[in-house]
N, C-alpha and C. Protein backbone atom coordinates (compact mmCIF):
# COMPACT_ATOMS: atom_id res chain seq x y z
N UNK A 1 -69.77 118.57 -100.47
CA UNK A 1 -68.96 117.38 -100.32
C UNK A 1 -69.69 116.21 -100.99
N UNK A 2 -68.86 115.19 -101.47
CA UNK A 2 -69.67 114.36 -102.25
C UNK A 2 -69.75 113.20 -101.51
N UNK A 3 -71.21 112.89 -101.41
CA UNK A 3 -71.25 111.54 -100.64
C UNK A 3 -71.02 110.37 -101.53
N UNK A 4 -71.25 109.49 -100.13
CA UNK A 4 -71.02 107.84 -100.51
C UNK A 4 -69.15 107.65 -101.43
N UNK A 5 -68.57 108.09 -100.71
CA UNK A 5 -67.08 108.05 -100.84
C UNK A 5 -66.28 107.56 -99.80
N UNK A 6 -66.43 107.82 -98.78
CA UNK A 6 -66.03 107.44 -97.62
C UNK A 6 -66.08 106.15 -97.21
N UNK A 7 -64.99 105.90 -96.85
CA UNK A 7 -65.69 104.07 -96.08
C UNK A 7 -66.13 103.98 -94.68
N UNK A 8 -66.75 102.62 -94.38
CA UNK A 8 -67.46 103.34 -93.24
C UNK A 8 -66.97 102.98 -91.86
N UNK A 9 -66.72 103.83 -90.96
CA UNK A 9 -65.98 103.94 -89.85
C UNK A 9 -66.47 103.09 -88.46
N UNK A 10 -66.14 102.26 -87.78
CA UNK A 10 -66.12 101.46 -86.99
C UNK A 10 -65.54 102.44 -85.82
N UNK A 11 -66.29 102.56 -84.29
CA UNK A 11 -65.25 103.15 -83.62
C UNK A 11 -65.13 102.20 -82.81
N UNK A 12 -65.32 101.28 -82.26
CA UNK A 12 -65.00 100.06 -81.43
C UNK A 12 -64.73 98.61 -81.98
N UNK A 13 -63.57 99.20 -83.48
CA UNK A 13 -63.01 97.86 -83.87
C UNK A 13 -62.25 97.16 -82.80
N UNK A 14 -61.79 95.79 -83.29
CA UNK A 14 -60.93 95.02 -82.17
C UNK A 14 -59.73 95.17 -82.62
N UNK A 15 -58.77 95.08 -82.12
CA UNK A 15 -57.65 94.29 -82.80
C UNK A 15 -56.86 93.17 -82.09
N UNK A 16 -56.31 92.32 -82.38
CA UNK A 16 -56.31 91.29 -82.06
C UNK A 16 -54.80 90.59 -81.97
N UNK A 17 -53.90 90.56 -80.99
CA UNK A 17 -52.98 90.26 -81.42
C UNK A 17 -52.40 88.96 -81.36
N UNK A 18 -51.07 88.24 -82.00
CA UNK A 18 -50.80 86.70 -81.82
C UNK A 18 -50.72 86.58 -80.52
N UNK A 19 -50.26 87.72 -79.65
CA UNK A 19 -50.29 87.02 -78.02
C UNK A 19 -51.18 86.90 -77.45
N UNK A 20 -52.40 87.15 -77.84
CA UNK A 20 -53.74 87.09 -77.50
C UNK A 20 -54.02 88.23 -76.52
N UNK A 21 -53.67 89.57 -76.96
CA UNK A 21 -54.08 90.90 -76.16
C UNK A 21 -54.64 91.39 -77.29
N UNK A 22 -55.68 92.08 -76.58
CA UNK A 22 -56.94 92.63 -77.47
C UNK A 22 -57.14 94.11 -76.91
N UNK A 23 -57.78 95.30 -77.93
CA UNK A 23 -58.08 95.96 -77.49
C UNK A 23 -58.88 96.89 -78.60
N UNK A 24 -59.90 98.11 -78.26
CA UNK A 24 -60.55 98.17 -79.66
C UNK A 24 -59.64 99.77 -79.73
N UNK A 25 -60.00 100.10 -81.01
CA UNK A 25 -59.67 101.48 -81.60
C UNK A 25 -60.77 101.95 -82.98
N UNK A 26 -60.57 103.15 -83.29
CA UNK A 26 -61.58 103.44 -84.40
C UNK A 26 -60.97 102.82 -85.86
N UNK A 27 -61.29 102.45 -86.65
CA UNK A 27 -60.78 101.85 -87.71
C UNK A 27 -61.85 101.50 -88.80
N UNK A 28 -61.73 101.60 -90.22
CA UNK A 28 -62.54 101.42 -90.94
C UNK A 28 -62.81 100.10 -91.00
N UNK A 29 -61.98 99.01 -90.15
CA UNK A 29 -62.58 97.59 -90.43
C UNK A 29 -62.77 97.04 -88.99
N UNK A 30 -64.03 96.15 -89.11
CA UNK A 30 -64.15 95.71 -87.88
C UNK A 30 -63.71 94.81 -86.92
N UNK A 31 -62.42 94.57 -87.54
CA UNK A 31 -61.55 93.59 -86.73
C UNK A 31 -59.50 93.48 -87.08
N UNK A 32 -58.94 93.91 -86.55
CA UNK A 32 -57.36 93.76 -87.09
C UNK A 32 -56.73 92.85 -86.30
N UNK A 33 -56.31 92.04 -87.23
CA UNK A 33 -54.93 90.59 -86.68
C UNK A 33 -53.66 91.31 -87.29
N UNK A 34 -52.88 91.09 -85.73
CA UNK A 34 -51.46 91.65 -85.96
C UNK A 34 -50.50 90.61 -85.43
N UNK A 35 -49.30 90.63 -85.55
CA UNK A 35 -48.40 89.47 -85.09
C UNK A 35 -47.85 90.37 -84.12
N UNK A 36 -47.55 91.49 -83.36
CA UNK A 36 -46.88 91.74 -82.18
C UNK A 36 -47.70 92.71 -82.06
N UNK A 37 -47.61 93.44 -80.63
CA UNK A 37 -48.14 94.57 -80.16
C UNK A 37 -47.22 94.91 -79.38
N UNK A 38 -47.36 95.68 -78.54
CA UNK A 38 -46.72 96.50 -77.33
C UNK A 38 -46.60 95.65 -76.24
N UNK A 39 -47.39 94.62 -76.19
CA UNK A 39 -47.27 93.78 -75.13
C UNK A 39 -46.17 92.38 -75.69
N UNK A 40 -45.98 92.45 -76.45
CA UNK A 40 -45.24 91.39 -77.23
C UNK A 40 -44.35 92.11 -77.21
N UNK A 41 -43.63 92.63 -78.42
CA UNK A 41 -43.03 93.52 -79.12
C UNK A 41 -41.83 93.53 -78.27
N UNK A 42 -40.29 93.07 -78.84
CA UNK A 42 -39.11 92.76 -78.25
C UNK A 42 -38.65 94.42 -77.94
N UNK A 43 -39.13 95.68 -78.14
CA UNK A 43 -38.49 96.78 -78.01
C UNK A 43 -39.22 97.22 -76.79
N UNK A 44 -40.60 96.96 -76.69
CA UNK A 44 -41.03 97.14 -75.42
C UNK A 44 -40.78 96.27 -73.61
N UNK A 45 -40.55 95.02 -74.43
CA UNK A 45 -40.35 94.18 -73.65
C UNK A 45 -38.78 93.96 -72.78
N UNK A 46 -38.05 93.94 -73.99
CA UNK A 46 -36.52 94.37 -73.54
C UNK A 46 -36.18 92.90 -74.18
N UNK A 47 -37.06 91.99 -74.48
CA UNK A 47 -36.49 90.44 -74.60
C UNK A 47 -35.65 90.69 -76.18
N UNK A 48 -34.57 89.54 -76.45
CA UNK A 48 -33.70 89.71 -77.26
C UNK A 48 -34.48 88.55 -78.49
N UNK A 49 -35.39 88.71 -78.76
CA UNK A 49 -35.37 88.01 -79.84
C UNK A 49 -36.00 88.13 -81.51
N UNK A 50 -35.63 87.25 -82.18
CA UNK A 50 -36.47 87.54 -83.50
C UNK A 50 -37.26 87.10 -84.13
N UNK A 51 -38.42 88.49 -84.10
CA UNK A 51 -39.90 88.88 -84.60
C UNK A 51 -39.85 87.93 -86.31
N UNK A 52 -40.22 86.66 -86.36
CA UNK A 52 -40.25 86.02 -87.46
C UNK A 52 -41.61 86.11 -88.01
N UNK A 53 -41.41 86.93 -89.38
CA UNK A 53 -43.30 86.69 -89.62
C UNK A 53 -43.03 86.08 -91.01
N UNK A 54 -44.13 85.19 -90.83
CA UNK A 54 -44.04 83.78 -92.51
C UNK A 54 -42.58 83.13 -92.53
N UNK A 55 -41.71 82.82 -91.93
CA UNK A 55 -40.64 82.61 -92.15
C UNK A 55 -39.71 82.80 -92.83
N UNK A 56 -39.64 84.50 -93.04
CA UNK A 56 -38.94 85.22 -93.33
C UNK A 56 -37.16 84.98 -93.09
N UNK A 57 -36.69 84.83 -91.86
CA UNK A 57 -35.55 84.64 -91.49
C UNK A 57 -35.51 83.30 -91.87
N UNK A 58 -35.75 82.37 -91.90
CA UNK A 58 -35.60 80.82 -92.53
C UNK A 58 -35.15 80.80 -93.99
N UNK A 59 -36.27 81.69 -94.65
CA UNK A 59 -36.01 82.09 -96.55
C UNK A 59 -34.89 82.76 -96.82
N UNK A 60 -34.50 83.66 -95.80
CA UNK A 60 -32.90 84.89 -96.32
C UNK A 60 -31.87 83.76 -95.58
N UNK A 61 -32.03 82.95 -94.91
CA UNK A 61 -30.86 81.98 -94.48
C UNK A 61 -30.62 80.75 -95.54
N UNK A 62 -31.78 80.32 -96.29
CA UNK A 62 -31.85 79.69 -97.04
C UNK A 62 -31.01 79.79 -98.43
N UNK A 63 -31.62 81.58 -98.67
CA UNK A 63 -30.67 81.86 -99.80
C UNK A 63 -29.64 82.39 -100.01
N UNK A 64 -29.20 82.73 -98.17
CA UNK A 64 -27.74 83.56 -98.27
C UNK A 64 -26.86 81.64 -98.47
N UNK A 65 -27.56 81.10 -97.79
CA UNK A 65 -26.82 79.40 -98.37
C UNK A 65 -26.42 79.03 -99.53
N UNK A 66 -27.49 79.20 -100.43
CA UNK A 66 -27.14 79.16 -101.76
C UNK A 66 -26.63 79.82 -102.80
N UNK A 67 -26.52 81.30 -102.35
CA UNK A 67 -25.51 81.96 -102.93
C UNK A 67 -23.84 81.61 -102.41
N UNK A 68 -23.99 81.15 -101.32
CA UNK A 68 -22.66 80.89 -100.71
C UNK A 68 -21.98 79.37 -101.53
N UNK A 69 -23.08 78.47 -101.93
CA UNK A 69 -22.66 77.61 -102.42
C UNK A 69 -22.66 77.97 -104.31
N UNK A 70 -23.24 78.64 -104.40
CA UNK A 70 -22.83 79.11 -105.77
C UNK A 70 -21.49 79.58 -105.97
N UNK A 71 -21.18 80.87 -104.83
CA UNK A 71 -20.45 81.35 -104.81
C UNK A 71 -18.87 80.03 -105.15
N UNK A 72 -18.90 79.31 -103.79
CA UNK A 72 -17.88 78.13 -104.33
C UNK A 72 -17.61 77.44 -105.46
N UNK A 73 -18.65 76.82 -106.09
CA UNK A 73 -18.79 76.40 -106.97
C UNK A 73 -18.05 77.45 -108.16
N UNK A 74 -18.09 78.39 -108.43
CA UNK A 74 -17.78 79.16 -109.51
C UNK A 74 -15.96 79.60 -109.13
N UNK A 75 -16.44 79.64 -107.97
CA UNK A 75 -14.35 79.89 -107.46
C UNK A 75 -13.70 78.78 -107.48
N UNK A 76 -14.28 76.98 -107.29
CA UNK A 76 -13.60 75.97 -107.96
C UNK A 76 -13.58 76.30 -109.19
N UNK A 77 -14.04 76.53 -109.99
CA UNK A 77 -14.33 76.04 -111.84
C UNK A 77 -13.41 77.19 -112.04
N UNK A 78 -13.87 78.32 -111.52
CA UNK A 78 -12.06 79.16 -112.16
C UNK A 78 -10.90 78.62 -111.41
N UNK A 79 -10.53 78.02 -110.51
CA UNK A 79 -9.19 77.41 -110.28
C UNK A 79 -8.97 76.46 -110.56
N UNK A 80 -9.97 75.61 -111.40
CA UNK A 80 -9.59 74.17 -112.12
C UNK A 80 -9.38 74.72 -113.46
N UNK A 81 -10.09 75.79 -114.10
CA UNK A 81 -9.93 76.16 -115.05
C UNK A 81 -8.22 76.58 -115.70
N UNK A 82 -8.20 77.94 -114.57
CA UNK A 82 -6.73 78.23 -114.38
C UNK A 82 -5.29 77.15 -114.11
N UNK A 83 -5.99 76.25 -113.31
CA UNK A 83 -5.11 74.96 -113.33
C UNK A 83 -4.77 74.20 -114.73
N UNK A 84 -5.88 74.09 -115.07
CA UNK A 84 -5.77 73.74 -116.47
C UNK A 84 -5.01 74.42 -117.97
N UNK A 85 -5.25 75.68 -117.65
CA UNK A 85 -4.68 76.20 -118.66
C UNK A 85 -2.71 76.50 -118.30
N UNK A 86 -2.72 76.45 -116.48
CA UNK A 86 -0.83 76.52 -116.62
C UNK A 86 -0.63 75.04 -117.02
N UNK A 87 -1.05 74.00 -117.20
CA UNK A 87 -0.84 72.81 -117.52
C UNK A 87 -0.79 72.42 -118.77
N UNK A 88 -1.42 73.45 -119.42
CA UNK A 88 -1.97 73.13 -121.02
C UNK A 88 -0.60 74.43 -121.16
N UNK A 89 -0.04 75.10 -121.14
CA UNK A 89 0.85 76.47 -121.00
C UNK A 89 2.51 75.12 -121.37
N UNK A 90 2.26 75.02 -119.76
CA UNK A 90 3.60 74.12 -119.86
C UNK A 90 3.83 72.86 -120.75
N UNK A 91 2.83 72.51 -120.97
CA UNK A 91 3.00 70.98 -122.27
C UNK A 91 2.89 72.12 -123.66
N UNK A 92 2.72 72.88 -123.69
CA UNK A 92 3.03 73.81 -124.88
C UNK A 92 5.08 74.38 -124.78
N UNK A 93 5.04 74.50 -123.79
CA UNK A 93 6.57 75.02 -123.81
C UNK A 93 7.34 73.55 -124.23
N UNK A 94 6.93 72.47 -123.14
CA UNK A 94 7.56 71.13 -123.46
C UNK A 94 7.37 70.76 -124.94
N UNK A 95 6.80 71.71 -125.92
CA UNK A 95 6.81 70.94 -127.14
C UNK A 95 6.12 69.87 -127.60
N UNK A 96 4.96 69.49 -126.60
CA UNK A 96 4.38 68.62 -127.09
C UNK A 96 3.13 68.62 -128.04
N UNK A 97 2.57 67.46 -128.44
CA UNK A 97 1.25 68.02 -129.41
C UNK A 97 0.49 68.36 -128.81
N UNK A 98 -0.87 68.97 -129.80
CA UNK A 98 -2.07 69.23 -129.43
C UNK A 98 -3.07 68.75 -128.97
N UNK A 99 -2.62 67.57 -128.90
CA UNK A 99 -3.58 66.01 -128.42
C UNK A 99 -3.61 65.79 -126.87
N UNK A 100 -2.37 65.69 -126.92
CA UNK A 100 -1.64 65.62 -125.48
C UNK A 100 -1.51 67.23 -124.84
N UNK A 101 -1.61 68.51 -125.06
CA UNK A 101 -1.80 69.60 -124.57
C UNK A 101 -3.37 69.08 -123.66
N UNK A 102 -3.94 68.59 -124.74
CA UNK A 102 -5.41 68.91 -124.23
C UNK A 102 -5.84 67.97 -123.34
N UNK A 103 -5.15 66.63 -123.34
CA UNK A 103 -5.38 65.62 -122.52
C UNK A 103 -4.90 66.24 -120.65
N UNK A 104 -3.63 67.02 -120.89
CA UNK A 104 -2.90 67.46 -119.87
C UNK A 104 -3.86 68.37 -119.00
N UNK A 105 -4.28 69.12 -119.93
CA UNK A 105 -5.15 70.50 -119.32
C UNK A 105 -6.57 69.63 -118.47
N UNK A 106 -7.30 68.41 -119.41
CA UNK A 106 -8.61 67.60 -118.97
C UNK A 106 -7.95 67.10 -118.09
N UNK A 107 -6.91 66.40 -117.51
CA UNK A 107 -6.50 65.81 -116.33
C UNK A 107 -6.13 67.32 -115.30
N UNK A 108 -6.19 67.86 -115.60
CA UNK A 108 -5.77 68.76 -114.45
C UNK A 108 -6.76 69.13 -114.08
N UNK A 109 -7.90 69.78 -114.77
CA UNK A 109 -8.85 70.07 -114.33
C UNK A 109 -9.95 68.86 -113.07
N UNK A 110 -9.94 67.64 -114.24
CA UNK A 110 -10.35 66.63 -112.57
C UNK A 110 -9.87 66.40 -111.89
N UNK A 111 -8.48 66.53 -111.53
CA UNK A 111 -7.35 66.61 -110.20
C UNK A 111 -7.88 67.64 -109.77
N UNK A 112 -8.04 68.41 -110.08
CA UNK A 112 -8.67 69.91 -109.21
C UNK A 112 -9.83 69.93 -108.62
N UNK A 113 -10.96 69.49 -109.57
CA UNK A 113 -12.05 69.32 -109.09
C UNK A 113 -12.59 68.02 -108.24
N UNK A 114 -11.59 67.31 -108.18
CA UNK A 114 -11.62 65.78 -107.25
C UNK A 114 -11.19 66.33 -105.66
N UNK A 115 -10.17 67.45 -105.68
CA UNK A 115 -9.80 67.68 -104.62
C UNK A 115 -10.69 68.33 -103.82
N UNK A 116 -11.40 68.94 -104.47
CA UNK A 116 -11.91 69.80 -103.27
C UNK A 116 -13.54 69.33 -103.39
């Protein structure tokens, strides 16, 4: 067997948890910080709540937000868009110019986008 490979084994590490329960086990390092244990730990405990570590649930609420506001944003601009073009559609049937097509379609679109 080849030595000096191994790391070296601790049998009365600590570990250490955020609720402040401690207890040792064998472990190659001489000390472990954990954020729940068994004495914490909402599955042992029965309590209903959520295990937030780094503010994890804050960051996925953050960005399910901003996809949600993306999301809007892009479903106005296609229905001002679409607004715009039956507007620019119908001043084309009415025969009018190309000047005024396009003026029709730019006013529709900020009527649209004013509204909401």
């Amino acid at each position: 067997m080849r030595k000096n490979i191994h790391p070296k084994w601790y049998p009365n590490a600590r570990v250490i948890c955020a609720c402040g329960n401690t207890w040792t086990v064998g472990a190659t390092v001489e000390e472990i910080r954990t954020d729940v244990c068994f004495k914490c730990h909402p599955f042992f405990t029965g309590e209903q709540r959520i295990v937030d570590t780094a503010g994890q649930v804050e960051r996925f609420m953050r960005r399910l937000e901003a996809r949600d506001q993306r999301l809007a944003a892009r479903k106005a601009q296609a229905e001002a868009q679409a607004a715009a073009e039956t507007a620019a559609r119908r001043a084309r049937r009415r025969g009018e110019s190309p000047e005024k097509v396009a003026d029709v379609a730019h006013q529709a679109t900020e009527s649209k986008t004013e509204s909401e």
